[in-house]
PDB file of N, CA and C in Angstrom:
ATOM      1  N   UNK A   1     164.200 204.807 144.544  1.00  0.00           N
ATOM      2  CA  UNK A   1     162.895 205.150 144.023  1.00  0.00           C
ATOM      3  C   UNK A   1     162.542 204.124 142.952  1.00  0.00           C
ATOM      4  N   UNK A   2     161.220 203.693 143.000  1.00  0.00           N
ATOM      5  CA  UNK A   2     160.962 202.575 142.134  1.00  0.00           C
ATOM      6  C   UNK A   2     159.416 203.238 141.195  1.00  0.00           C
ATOM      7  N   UNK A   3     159.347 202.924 140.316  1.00  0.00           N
ATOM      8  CA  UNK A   3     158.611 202.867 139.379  1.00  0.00           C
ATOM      9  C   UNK A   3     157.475 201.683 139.674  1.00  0.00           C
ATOM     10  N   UNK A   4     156.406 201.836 139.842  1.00  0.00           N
ATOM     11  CA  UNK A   4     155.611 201.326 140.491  1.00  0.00           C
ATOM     12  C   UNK A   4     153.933 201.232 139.529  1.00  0.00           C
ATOM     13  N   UNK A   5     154.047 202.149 138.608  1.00  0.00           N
ATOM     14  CA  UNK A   5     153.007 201.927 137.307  1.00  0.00           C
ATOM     15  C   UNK A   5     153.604 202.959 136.399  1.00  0.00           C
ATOM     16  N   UNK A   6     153.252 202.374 135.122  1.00  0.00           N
ATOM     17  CA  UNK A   6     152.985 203.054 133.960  1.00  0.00           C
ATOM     18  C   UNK A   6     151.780 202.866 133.131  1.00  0.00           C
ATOM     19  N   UNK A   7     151.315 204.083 132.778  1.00  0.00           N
ATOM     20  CA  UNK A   7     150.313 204.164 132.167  1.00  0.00           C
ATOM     21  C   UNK A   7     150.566 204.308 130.266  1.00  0.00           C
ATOM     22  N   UNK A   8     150.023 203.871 129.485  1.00  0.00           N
ATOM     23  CA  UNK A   8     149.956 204.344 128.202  1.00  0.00           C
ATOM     24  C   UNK A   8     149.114 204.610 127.539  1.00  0.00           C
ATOM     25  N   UNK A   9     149.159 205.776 126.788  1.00  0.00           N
ATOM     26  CA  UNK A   9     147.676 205.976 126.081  1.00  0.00           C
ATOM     27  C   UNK A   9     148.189 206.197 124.539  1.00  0.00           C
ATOM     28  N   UNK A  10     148.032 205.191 124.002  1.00  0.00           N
ATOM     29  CA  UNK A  10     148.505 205.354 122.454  1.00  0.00           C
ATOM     30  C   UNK A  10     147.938 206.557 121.674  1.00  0.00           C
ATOM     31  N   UNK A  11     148.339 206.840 121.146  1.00  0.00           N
ATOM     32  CA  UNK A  11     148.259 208.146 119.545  1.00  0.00           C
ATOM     33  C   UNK A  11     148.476 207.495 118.273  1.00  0.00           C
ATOM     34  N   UNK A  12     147.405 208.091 117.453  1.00  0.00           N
ATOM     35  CA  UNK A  12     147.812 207.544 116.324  1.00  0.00           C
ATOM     36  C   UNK A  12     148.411 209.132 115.311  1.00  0.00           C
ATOM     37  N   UNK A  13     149.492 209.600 115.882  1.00  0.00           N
ATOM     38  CA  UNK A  13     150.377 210.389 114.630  1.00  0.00           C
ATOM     39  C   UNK A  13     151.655 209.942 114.425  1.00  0.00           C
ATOM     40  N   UNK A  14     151.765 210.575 113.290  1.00  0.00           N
ATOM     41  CA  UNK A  14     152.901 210.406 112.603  1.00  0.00           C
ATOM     42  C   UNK A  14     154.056 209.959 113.826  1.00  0.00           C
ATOM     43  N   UNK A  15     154.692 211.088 114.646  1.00  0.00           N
ATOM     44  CA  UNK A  15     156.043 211.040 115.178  1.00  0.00           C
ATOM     45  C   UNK A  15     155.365 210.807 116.944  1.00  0.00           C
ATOM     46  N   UNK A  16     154.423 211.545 117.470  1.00  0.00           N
ATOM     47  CA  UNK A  16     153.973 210.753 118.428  1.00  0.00           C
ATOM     48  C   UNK A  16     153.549 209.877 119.177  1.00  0.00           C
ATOM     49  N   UNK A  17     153.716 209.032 119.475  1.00  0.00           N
ATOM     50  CA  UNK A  17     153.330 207.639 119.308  1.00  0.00           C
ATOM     51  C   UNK A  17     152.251 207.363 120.480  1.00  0.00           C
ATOM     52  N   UNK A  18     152.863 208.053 122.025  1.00  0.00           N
ATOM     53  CA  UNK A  18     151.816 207.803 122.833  1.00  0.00           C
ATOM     54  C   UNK A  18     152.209 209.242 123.985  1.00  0.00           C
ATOM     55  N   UNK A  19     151.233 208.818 125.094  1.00  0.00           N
ATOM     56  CA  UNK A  19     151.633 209.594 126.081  1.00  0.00           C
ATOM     57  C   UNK A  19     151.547 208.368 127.253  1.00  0.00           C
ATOM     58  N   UNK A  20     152.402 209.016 128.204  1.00  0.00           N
ATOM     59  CA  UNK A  20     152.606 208.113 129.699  1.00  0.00           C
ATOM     60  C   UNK A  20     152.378 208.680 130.848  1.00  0.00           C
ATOM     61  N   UNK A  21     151.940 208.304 131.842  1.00  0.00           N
ATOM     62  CA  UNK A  21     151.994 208.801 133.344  1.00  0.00           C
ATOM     63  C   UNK A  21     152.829 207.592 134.185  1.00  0.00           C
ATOM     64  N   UNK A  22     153.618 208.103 134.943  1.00  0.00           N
ATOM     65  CA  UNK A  22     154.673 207.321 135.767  1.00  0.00           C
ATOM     66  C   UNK A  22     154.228 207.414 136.818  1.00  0.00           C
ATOM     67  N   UNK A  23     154.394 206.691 137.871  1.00  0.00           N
ATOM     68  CA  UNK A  23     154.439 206.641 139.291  1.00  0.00           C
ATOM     69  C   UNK A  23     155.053 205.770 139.865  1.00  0.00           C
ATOM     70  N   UNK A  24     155.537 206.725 140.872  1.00  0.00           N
ATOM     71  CA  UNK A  24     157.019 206.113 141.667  1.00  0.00           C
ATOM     72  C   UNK A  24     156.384 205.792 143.081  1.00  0.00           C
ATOM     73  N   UNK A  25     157.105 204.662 143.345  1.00  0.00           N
ATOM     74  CA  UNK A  25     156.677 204.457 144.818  1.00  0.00           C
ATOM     75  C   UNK A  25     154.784 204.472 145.096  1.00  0.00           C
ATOM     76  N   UNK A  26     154.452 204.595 144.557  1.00  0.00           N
ATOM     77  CA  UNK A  26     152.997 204.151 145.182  1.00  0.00           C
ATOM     78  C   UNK A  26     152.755 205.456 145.594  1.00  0.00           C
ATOM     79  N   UNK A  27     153.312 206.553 145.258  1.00  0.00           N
ATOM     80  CA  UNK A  27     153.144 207.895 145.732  1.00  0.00           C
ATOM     81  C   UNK A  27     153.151 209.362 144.943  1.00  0.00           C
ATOM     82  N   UNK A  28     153.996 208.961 144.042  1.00  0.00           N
ATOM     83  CA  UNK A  28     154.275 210.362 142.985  1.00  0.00           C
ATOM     84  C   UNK A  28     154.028 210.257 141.940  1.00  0.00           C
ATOM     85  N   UNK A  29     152.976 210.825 141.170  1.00  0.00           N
ATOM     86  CA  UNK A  29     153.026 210.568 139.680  1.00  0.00           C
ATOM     87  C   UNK A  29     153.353 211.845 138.615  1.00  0.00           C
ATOM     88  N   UNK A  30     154.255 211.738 137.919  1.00  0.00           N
ATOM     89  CA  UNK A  30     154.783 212.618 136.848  1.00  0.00           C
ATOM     90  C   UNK A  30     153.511 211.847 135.491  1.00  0.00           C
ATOM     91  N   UNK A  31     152.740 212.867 134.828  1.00  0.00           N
ATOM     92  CA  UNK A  31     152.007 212.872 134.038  1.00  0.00           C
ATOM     93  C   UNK A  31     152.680 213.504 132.759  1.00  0.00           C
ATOM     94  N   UNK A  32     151.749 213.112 131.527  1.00  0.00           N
ATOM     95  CA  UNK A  32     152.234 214.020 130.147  1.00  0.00           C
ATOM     96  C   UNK A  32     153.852 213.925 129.546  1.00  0.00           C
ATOM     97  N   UNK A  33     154.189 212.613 129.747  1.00  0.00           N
ATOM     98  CA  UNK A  33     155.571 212.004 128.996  1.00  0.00           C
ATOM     99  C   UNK A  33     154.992 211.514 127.389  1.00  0.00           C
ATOM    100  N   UNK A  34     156.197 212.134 126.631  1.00  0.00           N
ATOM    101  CA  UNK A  34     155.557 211.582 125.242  1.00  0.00           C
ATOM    102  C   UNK A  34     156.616 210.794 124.958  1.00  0.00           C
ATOM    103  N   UNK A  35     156.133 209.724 124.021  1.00  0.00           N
ATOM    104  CA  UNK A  35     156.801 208.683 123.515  1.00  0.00           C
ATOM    105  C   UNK A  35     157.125 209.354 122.595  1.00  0.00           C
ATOM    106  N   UNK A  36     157.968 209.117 121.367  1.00  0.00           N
ATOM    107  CA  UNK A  36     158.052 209.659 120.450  1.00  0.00           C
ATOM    108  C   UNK A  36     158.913 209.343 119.224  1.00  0.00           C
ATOM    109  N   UNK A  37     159.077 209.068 118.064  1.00  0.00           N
ATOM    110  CA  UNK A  37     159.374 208.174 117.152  1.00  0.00           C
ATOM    111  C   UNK A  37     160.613 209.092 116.390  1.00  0.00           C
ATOM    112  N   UNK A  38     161.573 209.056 116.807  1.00  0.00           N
ATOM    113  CA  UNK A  38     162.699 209.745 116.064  1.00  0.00           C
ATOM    114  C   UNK A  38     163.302 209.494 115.331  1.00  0.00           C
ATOM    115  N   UNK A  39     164.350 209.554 114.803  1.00  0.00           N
ATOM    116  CA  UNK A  39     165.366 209.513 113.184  1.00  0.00           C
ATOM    117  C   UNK A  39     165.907 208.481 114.083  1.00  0.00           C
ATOM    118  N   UNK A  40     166.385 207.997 115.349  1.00  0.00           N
ATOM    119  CA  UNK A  40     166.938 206.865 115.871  1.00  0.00           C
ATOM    120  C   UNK A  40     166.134 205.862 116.615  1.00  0.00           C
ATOM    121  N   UNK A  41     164.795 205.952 116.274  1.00  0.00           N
ATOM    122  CA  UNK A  41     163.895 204.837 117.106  1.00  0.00           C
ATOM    123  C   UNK A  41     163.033 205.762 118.095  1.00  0.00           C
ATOM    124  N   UNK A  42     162.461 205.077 118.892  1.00  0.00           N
ATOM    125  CA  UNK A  42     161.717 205.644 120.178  1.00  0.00           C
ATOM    126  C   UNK A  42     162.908 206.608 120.987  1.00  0.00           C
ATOM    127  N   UNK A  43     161.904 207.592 121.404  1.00  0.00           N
ATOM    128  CA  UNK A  43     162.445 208.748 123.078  1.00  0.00           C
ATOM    129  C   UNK A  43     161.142 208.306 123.813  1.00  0.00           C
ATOM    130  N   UNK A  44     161.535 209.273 124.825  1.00  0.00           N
ATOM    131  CA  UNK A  44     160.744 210.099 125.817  1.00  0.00           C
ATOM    132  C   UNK A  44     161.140 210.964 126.089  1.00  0.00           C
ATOM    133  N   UNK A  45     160.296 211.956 125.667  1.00  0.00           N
ATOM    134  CA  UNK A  45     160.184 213.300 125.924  1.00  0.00           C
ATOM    135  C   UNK A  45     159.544 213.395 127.527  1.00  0.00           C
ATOM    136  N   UNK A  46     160.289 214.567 127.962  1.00  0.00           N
ATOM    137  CA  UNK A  46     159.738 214.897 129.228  1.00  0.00           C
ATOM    138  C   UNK A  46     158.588 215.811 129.561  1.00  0.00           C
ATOM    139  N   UNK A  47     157.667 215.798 130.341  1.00  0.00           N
ATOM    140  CA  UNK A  47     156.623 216.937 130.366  1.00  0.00           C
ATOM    141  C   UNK A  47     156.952 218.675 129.956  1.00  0.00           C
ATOM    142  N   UNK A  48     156.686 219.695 129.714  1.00  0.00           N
ATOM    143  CA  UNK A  48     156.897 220.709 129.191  1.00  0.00           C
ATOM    144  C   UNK A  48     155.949 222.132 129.146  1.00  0.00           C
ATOM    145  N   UNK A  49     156.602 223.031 129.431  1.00  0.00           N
ATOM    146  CA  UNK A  49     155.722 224.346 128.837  1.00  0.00           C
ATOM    147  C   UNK A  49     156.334 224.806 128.152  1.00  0.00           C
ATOM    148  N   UNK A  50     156.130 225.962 127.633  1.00  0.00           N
ATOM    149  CA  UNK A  50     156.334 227.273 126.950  1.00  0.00           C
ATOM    150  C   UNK A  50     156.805 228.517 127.184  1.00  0.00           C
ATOM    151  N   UNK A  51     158.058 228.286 127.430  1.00  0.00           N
ATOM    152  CA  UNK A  51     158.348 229.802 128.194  1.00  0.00           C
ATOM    153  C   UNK A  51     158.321 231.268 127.681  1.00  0.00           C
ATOM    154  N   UNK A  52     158.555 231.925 128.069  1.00  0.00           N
ATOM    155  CA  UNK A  52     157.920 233.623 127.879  1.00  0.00           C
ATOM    156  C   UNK A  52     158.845 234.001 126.787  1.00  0.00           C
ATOM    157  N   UNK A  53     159.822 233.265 126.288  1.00  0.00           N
ATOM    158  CA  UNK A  53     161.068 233.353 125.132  1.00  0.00           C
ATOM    159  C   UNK A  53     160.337 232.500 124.141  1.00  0.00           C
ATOM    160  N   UNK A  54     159.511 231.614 124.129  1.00  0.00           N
ATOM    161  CA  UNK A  54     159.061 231.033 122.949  1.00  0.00           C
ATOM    162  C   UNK A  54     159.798 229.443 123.160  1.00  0.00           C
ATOM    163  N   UNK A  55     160.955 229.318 123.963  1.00  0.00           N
ATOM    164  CA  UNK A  55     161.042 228.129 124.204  1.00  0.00           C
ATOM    165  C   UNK A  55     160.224 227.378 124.707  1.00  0.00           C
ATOM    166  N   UNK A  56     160.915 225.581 124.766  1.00  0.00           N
ATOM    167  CA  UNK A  56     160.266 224.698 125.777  1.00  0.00           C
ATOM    168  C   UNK A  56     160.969 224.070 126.993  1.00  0.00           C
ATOM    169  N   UNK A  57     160.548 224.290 128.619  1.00  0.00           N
ATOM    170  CA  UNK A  57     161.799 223.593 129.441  1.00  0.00           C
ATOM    171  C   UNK A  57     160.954 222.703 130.076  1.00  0.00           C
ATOM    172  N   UNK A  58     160.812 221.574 130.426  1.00  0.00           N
ATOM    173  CA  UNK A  58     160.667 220.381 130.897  1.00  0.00           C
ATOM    174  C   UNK A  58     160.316 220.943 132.232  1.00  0.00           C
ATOM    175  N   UNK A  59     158.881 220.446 132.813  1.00  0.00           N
ATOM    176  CA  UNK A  59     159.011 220.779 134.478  1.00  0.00           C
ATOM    177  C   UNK A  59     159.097 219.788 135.074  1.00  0.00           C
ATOM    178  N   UNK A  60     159.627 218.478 134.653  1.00  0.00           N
ATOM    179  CA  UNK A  60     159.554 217.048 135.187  1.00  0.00           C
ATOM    180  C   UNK A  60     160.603 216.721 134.856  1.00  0.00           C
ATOM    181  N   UNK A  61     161.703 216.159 135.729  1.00  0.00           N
ATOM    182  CA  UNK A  61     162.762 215.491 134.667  1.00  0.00           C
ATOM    183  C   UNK A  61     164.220 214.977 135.938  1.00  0.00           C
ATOM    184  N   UNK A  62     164.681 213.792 135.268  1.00  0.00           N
ATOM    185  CA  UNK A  62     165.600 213.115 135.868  1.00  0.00           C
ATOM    186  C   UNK A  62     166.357 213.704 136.231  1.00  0.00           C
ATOM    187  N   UNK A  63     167.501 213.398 137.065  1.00  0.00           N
ATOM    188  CA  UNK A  63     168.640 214.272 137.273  1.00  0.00           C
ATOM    189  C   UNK A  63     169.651 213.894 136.979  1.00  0.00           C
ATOM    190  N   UNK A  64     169.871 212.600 136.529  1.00  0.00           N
ATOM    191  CA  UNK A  64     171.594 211.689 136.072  1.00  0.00           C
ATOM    192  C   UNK A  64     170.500 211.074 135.118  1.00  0.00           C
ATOM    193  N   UNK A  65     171.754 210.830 134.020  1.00  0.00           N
ATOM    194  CA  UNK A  65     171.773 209.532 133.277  1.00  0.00           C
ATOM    195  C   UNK A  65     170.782 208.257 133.542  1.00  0.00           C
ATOM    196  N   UNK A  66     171.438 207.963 134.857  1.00  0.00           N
ATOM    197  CA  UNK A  66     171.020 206.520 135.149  1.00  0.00           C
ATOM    198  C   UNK A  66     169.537 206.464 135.024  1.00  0.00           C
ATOM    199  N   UNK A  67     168.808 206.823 136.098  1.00  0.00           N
ATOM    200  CA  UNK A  67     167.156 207.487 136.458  1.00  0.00           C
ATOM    201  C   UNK A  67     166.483 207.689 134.829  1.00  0.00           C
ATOM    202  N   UNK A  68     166.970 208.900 133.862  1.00  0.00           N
ATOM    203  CA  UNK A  68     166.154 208.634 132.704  1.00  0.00           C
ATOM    204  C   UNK A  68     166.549 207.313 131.705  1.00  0.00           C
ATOM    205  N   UNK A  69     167.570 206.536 132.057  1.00  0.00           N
ATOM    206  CA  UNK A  69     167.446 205.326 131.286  1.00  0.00           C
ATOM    207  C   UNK A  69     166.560 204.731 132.098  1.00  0.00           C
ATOM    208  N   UNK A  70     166.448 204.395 133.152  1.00  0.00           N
ATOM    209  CA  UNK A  70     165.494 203.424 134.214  1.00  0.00           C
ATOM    210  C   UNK A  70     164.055 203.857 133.820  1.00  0.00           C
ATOM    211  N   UNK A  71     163.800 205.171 133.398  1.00  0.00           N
ATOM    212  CA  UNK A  71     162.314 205.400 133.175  1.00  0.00           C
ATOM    213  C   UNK A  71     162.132 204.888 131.622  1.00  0.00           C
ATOM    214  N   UNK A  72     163.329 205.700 130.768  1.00  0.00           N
ATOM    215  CA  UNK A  72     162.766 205.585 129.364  1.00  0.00           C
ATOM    216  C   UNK A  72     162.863 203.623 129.009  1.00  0.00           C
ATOM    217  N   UNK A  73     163.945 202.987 129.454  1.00  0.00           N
ATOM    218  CA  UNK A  73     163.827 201.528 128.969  1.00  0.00           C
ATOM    219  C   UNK A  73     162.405 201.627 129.436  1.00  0.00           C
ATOM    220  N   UNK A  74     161.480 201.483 131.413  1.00  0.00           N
ATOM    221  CA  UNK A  74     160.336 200.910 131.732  1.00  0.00           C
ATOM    222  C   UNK A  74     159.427 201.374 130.792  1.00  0.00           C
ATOM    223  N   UNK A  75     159.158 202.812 130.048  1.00  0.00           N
ATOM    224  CA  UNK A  75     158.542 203.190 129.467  1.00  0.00           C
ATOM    225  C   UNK A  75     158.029 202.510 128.106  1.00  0.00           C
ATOM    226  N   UNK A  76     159.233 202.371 127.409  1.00  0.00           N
ATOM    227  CA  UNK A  76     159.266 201.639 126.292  1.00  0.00           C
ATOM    228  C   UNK A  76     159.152 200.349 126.181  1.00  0.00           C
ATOM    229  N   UNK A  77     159.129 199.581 127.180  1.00  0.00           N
ATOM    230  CA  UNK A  77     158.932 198.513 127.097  1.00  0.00           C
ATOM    231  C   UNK A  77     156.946 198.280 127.809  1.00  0.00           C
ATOM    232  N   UNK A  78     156.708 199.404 128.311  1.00  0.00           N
ATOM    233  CA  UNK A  78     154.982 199.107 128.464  1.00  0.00           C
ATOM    234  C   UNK A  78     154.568 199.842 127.212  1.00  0.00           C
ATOM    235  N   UNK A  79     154.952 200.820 126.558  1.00  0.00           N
ATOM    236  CA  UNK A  79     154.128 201.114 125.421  1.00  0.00           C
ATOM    237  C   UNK A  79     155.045 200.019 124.303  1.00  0.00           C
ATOM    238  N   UNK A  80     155.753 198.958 123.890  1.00  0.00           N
ATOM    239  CA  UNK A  80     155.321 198.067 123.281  1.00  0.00           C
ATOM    240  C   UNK A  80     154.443 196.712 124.125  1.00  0.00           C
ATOM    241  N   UNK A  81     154.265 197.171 125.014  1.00  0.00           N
ATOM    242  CA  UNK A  81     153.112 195.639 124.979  1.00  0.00           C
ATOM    243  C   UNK A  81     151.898 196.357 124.823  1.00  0.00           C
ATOM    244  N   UNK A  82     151.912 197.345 125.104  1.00  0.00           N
ATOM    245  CA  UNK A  82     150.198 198.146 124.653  1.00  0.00           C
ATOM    246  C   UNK A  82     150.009 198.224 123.456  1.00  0.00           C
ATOM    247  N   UNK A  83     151.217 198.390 122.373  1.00  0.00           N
ATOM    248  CA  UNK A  83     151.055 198.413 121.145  1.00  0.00           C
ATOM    249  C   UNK A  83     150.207 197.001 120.619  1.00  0.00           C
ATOM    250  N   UNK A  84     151.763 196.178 121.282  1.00  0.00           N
ATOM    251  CA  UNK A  84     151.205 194.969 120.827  1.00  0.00           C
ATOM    252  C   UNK A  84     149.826 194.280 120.942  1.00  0.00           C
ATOM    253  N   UNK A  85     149.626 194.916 122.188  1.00  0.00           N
ATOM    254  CA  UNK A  85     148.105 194.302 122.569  1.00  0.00           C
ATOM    255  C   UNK A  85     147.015 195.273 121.237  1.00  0.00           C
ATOM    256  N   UNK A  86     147.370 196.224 121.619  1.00  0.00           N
ATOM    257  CA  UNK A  86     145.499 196.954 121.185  1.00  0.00           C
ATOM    258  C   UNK A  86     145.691 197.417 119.350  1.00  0.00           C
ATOM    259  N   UNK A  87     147.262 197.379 118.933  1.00  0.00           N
ATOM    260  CA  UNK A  87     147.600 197.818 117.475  1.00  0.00           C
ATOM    261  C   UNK A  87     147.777 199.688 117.663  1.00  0.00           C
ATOM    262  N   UNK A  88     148.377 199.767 116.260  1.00  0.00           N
ATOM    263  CA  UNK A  88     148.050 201.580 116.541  1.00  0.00           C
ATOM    264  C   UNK A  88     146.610 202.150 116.754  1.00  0.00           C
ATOM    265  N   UNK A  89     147.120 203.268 116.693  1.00  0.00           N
ATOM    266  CA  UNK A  89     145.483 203.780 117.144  1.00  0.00           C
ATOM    267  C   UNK A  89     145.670 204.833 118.546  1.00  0.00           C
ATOM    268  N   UNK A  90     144.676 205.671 118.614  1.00  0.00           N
ATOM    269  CA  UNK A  90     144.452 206.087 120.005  1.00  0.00           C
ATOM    270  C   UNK A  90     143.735 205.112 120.939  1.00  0.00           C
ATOM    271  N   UNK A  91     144.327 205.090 122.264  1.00  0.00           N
ATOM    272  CA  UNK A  91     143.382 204.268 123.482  1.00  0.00           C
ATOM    273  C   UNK A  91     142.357 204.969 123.728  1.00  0.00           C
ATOM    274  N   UNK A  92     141.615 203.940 124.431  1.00  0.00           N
ATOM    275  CA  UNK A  92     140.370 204.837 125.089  1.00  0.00           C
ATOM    276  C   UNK A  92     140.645 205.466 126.330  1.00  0.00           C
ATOM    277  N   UNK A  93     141.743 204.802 126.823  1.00  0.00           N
ATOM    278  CA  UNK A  93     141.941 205.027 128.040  1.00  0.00           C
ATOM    279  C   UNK A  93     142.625 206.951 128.061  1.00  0.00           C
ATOM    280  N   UNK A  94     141.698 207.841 128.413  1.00  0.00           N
ATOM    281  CA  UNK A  94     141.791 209.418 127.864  1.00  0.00           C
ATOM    282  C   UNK A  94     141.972 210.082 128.917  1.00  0.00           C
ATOM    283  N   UNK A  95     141.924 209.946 130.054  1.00  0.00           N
ATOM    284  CA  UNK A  95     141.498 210.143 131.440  1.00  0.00           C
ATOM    285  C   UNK A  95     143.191 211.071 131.378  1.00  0.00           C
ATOM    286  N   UNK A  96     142.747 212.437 131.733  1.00  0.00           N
ATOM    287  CA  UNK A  96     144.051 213.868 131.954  1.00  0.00           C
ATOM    288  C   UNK A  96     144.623 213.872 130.921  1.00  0.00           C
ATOM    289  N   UNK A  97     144.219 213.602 129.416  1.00  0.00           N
ATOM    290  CA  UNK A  97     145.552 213.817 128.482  1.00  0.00           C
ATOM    291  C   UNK A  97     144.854 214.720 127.560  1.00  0.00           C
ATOM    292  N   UNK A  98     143.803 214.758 127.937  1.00  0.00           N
ATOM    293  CA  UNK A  98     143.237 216.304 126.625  1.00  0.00           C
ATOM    294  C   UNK A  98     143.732 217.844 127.002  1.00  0.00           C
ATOM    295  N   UNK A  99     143.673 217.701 128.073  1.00  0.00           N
ATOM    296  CA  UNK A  99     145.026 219.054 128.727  1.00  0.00           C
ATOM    297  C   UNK A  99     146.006 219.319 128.643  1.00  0.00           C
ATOM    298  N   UNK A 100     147.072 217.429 128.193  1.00  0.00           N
ATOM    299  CA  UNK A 100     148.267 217.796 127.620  1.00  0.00           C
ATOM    300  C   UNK A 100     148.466 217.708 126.274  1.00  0.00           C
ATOM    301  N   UNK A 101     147.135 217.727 125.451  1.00  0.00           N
ATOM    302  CA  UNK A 101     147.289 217.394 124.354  1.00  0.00           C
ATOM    303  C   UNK A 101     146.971 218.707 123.547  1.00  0.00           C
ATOM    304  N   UNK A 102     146.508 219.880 124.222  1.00  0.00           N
ATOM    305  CA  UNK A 102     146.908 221.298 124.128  1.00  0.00           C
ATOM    306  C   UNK A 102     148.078 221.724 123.990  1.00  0.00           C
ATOM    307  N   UNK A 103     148.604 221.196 124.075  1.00  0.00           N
ATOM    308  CA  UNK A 103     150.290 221.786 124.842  1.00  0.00           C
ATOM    309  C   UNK A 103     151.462 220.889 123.649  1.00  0.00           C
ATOM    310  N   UNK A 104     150.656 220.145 123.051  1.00  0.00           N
ATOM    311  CA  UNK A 104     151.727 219.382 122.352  1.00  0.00           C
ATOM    312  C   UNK A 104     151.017 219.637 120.982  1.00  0.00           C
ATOM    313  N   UNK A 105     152.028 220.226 120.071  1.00  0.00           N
ATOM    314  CA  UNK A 105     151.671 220.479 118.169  1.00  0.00           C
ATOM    315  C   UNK A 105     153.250 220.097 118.066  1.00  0.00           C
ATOM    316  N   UNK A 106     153.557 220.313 116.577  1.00  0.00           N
ATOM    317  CA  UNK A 106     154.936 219.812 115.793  1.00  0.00           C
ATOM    318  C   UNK A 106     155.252 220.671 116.201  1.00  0.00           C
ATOM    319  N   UNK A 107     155.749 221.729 116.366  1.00  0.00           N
ATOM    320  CA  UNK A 107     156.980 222.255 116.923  1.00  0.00           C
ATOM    321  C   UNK A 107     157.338 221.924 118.045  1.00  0.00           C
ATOM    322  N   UNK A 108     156.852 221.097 118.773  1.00  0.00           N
ATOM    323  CA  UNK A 108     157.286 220.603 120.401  1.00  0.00           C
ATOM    324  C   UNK A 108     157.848 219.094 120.010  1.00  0.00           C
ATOM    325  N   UNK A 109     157.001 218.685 119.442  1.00  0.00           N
ATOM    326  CA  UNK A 109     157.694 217.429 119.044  1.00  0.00           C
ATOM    327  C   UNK A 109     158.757 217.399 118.323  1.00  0.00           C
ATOM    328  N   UNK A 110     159.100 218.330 117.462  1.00  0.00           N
ATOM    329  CA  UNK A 110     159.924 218.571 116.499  1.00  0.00           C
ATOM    330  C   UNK A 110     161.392 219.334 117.470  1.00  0.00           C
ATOM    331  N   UNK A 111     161.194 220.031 118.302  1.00  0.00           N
ATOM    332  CA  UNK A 111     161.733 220.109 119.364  1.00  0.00           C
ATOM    333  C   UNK A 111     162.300 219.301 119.995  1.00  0.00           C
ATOM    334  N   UNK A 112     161.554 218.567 120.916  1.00  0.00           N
ATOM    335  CA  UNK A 112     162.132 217.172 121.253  1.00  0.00           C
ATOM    336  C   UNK A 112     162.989 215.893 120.507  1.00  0.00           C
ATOM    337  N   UNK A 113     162.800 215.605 119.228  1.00  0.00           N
ATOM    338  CA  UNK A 113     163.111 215.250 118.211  1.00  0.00           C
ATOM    339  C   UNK A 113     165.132 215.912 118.785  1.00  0.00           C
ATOM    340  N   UNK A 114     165.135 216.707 117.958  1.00  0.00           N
ATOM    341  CA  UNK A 114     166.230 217.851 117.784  1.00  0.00           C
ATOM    342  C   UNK A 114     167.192 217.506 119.252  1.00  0.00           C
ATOM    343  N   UNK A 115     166.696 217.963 120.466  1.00  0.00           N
ATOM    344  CA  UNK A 115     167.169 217.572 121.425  1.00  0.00           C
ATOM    345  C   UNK A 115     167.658 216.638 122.038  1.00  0.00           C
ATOM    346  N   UNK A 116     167.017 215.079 121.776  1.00  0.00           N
ATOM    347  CA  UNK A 116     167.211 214.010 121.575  1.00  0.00           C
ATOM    348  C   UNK A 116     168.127 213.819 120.875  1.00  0.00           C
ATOM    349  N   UNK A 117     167.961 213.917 119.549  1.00  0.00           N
ATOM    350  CA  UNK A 117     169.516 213.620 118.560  1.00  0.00           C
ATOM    351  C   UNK A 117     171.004 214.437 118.985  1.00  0.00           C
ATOM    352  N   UNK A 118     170.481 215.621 119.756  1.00  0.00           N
ATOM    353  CA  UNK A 118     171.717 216.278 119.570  1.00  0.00           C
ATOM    354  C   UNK A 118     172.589 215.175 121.472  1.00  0.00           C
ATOM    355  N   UNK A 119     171.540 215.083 122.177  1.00  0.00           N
ATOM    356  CA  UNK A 119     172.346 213.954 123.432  1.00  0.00           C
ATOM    357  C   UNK A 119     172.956 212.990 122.739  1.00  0.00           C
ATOM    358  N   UNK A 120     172.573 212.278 121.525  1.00  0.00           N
ATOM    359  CA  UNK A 120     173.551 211.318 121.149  1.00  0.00           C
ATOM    360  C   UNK A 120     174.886 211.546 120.974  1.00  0.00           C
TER     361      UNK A 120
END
């Protein structure tokens, strides 16, 4: 399976940095990946709801190791050339992310955060 676009749409907060849409193969796209600025550098967070416990479980997500390094390096390496290109800031480019941008406040990020550090 190949990775075939990434999209970035920069944010300008604190610990969020952007959101991404992936697509594999010219065929599948996983939407609503957050970049995200942790106590050890950049993640990616995986897409997410809210479950009926108050948690959050990912409805998108790798299955080995290998696969989320292959996404998170491609990831991180198109949201720094978007950085580099356009500076911080939000993009214009807005197109499906005001739906996931419901869904994401600090406790999700702060969440993710937590989760992240504790895989190290």
């Amino acid at each position: 399976m190949e990775i075939t676009e990434i999209r970035i749409t920069l944010r300008s907060e604190p610990k969020l940095k952007a959101f991404a849409n992936v697509t594999f193969d010219n065929s599948f796209v996983v939407r609503g990946l957050k970049i995200i600025e942790g106590s050890n550098g950049l993640f990616i967070s995986m897409p997410s709801r809210k479950a009926k416990d108050g948690t959050y479980r990912d409805i998108a997500h790798p299955i080995n190791n290998e696969m989320r390094k292959k996404i998170e390096e491609a990831v991180i390496s198109e949201y720094k050339k978007k950085f580099k290109e356009e500076g911080p800031g939000t993009s214009e480019d807005t197109e499906d992310i005001e739906e996931t941008t419901e869904d994401i406040n600090d406790e999700t990020i702060e969440e993710s955060v937590d989760e992240a550090e504790e895989q190290e």
